[in-house]
C-alpha atoms as a PDB file:
ATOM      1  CA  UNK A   1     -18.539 -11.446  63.023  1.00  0.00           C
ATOM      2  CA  UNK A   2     -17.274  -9.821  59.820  1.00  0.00           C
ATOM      3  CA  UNK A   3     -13.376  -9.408  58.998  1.00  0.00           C
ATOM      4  CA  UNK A   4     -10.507  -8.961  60.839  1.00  0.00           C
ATOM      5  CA  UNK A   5      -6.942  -9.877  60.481  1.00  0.00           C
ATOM      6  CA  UNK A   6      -4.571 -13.070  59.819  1.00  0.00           C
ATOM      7  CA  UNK A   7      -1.511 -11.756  58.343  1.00  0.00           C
ATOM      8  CA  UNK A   8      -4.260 -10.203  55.416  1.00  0.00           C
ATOM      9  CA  UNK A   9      -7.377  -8.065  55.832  1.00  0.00           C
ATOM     10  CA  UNK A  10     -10.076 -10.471  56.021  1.00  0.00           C
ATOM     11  CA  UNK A  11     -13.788  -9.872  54.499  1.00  0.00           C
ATOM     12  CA  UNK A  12     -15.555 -12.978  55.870  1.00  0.00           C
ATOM     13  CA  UNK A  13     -18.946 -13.363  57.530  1.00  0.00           C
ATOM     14  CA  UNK A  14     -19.626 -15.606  60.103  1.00  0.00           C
ATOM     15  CA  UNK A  15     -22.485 -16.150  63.291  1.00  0.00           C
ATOM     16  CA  UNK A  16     -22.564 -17.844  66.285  1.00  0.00           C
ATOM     17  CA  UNK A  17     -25.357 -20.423  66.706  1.00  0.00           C
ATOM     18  CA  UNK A  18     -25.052 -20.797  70.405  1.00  0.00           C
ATOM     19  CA  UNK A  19     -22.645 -23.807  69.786  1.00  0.00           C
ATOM     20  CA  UNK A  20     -20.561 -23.463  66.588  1.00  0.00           C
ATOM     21  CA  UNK A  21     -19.130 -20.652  64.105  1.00  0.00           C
ATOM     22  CA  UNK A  22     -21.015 -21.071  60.958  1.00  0.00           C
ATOM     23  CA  UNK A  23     -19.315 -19.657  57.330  1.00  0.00           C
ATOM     24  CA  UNK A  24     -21.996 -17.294  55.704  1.00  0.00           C
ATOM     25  CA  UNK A  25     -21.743 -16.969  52.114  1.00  0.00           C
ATOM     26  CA  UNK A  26     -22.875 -13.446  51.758  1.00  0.00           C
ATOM     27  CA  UNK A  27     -22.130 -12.210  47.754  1.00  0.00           C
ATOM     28  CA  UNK A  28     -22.241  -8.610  48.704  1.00  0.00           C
ATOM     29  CA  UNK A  29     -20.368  -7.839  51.909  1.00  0.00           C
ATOM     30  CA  UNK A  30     -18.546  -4.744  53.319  1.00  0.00           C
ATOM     31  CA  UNK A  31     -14.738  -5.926  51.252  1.00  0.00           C
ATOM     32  CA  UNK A  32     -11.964  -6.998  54.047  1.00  0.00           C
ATOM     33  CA  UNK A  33     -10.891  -4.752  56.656  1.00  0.00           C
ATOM     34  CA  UNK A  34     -10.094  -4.901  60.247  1.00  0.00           C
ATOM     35  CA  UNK A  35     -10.599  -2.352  63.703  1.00  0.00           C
ATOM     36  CA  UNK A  36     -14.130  -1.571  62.343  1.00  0.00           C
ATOM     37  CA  UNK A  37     -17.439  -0.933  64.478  1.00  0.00           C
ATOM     38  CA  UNK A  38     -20.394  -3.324  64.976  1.00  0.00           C
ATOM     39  CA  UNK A  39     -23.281  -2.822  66.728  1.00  0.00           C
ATOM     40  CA  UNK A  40     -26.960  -4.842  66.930  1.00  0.00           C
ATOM     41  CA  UNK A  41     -29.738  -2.736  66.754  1.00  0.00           C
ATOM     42  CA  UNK A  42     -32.687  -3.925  68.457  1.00  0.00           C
ATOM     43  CA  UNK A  43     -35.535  -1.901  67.066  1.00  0.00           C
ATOM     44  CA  UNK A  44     -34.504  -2.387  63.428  1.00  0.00           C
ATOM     45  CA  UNK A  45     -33.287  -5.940  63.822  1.00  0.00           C
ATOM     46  CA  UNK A  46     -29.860  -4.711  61.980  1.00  0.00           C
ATOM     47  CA  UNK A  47     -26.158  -5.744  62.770  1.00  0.00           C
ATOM     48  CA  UNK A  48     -24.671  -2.129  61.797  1.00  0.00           C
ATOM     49  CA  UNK A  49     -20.599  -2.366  61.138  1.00  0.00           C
ATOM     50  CA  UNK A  50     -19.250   1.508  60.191  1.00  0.00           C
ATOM     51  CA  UNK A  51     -15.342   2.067  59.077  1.00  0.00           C
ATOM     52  CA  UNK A  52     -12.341   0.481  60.037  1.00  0.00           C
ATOM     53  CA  UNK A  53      -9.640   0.567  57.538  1.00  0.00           C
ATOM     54  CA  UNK A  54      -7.960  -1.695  54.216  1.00  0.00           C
ATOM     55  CA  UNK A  55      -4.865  -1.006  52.269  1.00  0.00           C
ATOM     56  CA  UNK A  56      -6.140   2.030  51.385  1.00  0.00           C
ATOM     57  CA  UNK A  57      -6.366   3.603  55.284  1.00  0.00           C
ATOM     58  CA  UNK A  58      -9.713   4.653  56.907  1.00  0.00           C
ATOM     59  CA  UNK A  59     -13.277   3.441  56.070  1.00  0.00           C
ATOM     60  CA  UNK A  60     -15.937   5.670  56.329  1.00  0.00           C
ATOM     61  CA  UNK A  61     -18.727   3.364  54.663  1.00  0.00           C
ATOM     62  CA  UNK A  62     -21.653   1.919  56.987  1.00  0.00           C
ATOM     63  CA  UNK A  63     -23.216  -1.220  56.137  1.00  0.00           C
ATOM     64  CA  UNK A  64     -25.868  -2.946  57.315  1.00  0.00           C
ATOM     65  CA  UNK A  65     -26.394  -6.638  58.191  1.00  0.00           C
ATOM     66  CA  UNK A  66     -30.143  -8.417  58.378  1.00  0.00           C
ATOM     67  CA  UNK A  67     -28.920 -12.193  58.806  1.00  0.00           C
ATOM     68  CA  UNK A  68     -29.220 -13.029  55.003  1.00  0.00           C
ATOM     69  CA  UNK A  69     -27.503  -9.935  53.274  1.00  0.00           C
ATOM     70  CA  UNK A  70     -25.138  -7.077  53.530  1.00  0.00           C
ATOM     71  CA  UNK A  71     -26.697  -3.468  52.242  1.00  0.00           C
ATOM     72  CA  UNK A  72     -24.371  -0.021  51.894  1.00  0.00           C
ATOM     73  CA  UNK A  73     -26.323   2.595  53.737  1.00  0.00           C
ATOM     74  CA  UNK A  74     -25.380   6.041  52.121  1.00  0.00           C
ATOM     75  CA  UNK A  75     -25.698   9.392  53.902  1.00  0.00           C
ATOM     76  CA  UNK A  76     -24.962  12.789  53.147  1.00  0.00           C
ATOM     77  CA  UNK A  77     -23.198  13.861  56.005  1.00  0.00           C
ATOM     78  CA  UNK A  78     -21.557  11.012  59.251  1.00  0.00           C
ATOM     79  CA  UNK A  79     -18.388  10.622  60.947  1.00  0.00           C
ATOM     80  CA  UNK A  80     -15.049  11.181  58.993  1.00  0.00           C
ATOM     81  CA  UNK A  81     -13.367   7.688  58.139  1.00  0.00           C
ATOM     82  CA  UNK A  82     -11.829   5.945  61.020  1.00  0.00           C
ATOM     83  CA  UNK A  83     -10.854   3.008  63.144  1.00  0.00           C
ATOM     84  CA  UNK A  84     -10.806   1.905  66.575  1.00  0.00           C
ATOM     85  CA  UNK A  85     -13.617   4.140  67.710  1.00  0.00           C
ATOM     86  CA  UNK A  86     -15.998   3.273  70.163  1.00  0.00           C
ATOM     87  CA  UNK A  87     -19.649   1.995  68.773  1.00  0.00           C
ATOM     88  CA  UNK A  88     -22.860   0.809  71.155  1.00  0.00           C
ATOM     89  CA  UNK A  89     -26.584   1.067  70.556  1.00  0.00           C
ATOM     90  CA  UNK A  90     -28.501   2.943  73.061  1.00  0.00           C
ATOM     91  CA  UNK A  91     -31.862   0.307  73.162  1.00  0.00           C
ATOM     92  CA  UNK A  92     -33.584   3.813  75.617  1.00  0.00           C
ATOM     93  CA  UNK A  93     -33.511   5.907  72.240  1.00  0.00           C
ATOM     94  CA  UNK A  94     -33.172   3.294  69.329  1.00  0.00           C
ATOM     95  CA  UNK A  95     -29.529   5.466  68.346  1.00  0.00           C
ATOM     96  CA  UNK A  96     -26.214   3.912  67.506  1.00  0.00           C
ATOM     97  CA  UNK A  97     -23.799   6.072  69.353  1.00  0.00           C
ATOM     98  CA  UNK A  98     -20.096   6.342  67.795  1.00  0.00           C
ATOM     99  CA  UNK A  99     -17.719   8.112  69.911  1.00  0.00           C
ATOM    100  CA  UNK A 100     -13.663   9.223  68.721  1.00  0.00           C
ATOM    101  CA  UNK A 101     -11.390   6.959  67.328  1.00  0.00           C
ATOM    102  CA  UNK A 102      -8.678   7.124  64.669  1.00  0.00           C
ATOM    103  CA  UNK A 103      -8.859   9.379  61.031  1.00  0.00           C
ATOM    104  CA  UNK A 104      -6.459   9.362  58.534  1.00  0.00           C
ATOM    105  CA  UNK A 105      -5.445  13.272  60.525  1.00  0.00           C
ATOM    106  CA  UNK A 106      -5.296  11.644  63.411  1.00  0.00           C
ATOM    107  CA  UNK A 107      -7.437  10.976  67.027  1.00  0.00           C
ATOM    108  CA  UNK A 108     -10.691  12.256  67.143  1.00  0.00           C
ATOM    109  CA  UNK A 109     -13.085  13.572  69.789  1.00  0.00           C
ATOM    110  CA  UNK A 110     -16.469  13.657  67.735  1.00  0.00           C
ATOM    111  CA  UNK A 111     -20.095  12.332  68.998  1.00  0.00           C
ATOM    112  CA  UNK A 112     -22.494  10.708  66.706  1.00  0.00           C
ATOM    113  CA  UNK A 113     -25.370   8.828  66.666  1.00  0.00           C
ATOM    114  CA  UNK A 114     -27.466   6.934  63.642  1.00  0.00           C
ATOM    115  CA  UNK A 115     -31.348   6.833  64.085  1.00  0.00           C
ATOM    116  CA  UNK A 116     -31.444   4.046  61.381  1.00  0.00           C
ATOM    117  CA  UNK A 117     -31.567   6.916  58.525  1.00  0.00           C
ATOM    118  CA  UNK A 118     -29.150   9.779  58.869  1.00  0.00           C
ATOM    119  CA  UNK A 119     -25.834  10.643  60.708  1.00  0.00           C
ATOM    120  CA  UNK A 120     -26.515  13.216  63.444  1.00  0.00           C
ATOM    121  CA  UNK A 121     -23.150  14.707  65.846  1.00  0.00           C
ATOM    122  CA  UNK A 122     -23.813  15.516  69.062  1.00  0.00           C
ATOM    123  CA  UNK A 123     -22.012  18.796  70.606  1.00  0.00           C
ATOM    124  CA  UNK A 124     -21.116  18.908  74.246  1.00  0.00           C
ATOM    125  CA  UNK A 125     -18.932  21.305  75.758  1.00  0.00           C
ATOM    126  CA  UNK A 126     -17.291  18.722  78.287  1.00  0.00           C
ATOM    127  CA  UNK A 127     -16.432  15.464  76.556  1.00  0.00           C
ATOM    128  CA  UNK A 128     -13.912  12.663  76.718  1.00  0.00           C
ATOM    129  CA  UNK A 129     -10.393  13.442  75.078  1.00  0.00           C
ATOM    130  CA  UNK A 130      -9.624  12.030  71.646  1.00  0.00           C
ATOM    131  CA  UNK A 131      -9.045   8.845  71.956  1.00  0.00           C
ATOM    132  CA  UNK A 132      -9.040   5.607  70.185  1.00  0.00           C
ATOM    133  CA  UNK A 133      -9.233   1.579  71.592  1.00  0.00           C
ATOM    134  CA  UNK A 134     -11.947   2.771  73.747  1.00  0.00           C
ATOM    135  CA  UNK A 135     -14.905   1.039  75.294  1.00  0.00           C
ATOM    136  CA  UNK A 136     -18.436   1.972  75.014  1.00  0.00           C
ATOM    137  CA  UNK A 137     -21.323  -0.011  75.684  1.00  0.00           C
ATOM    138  CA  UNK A 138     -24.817   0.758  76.932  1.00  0.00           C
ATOM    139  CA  UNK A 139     -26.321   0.768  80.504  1.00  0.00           C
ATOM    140  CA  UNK A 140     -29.848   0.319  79.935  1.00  0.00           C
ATOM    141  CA  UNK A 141     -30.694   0.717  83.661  1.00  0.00           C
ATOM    142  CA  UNK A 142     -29.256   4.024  83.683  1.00  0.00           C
ATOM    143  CA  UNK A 143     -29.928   5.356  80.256  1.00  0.00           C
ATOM    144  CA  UNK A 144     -26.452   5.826  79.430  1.00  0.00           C
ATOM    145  CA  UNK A 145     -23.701   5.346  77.138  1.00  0.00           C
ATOM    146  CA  UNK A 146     -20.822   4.213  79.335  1.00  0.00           C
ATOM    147  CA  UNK A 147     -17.141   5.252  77.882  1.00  0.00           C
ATOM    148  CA  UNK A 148     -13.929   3.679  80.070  1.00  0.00           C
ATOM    149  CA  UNK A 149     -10.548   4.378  78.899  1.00  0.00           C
ATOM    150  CA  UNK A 150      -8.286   3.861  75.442  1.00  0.00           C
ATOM    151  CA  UNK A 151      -5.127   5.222  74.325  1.00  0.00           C
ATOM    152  CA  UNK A 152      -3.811   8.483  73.374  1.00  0.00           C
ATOM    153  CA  UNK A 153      -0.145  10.001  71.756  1.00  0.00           C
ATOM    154  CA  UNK A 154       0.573  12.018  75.154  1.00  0.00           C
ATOM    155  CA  UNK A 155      -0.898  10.331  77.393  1.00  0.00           C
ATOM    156  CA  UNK A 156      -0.457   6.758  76.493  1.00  0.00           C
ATOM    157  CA  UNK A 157      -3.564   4.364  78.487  1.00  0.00           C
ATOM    158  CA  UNK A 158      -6.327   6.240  79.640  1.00  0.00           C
ATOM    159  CA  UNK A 159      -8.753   5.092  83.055  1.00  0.00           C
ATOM    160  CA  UNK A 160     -11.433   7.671  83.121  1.00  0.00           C
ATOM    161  CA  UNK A 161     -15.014   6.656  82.509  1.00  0.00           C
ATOM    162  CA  UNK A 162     -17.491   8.902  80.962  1.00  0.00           C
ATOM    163  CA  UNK A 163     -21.653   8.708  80.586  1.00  0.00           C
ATOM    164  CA  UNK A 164     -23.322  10.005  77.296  1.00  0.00           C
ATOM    165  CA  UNK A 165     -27.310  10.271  78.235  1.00  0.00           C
ATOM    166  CA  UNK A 166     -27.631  11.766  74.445  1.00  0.00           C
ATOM    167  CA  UNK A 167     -27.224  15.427  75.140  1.00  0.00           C
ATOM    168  CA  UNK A 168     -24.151  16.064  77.033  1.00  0.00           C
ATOM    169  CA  UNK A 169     -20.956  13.560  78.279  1.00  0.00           C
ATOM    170  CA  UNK A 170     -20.197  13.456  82.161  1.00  0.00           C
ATOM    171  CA  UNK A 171     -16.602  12.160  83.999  1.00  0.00           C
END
């Protein structure tokens, strides 16, 4: 667990032991900041957190977690800064798979995945509105990326499910 919010952004690390919350004191970390993205990824053995936002607004930054210490991953190109996006791995093809969320321009409707090197966005024709507060999570015995719901301006709550298979989305 890294962050959060108590009345101040928050920029503490913490794990779960099976029993108790232990304090990590980890010199380097990501700097407080809450409605950011964390994902395990098996094949690298990496807790990935991307964005969220401080007092400044969004985060586009993605770090990377290995039990012991935090390390910055740069990139040349990724997914604009945001919050509140929905973040899984996909275990079938070792990708993290970010989809939508919140910008500093407002809700977004972008796909992209990180292959534990580079930033690549994924372009489907049909594809969930922008959204944000979204869930996304991984259904290994399908081979998908499951999407159900969130929030939008016009709408307000959102109930439709979607499946990514890493080529095109599906209602």
């Amino acid at each position: 667990l890294f962050g959060g919010w108590n009345g101040k952004f928050l920029g503490d690390t913490w794990e779960w032991n099976g029993a108790d919350w232990l304090a990590v004191n980890a010199t380097v970390n990501p700097g407080p900041r809450m409605e950011h993205g964390m994902v395990y990824d098996a094949a690298r053995g990496l807790v990935l957190l991307f964005g969220g936002r401080d007092n400044s607004g969004a985060l586009g930054d993605l770090w990377q977690w290995n039990g012991t210490t935090w390390t910055q991953r740069s990139f040349a190109n990724g997914p604009s800064p945001r919050l509140l996006f929905g973040f899984c791995y996909d275990s079938g093809r070792q990708r993290s798979v970010l989809f939508g969320g919140y910008d500093d321009i407002g809700l977004v409707d972008d796909t992209w995945e990180w292959n534990g090197s580079a930033w690549t966005v994924r372009v489907s024709a049909v594809r969930p509105s922008a959204r944000f507060k979204t869930a996304l999570t991984y259904d290994r015995a399908r081979a998908r990326s499951v999407l159900f719901g969130g929030y939008d301006f016009t709408q307000g709550l959102l109930g439709d499910t979607w499946e990514f298979d890493g080529a095109n989305w599906l209602q």
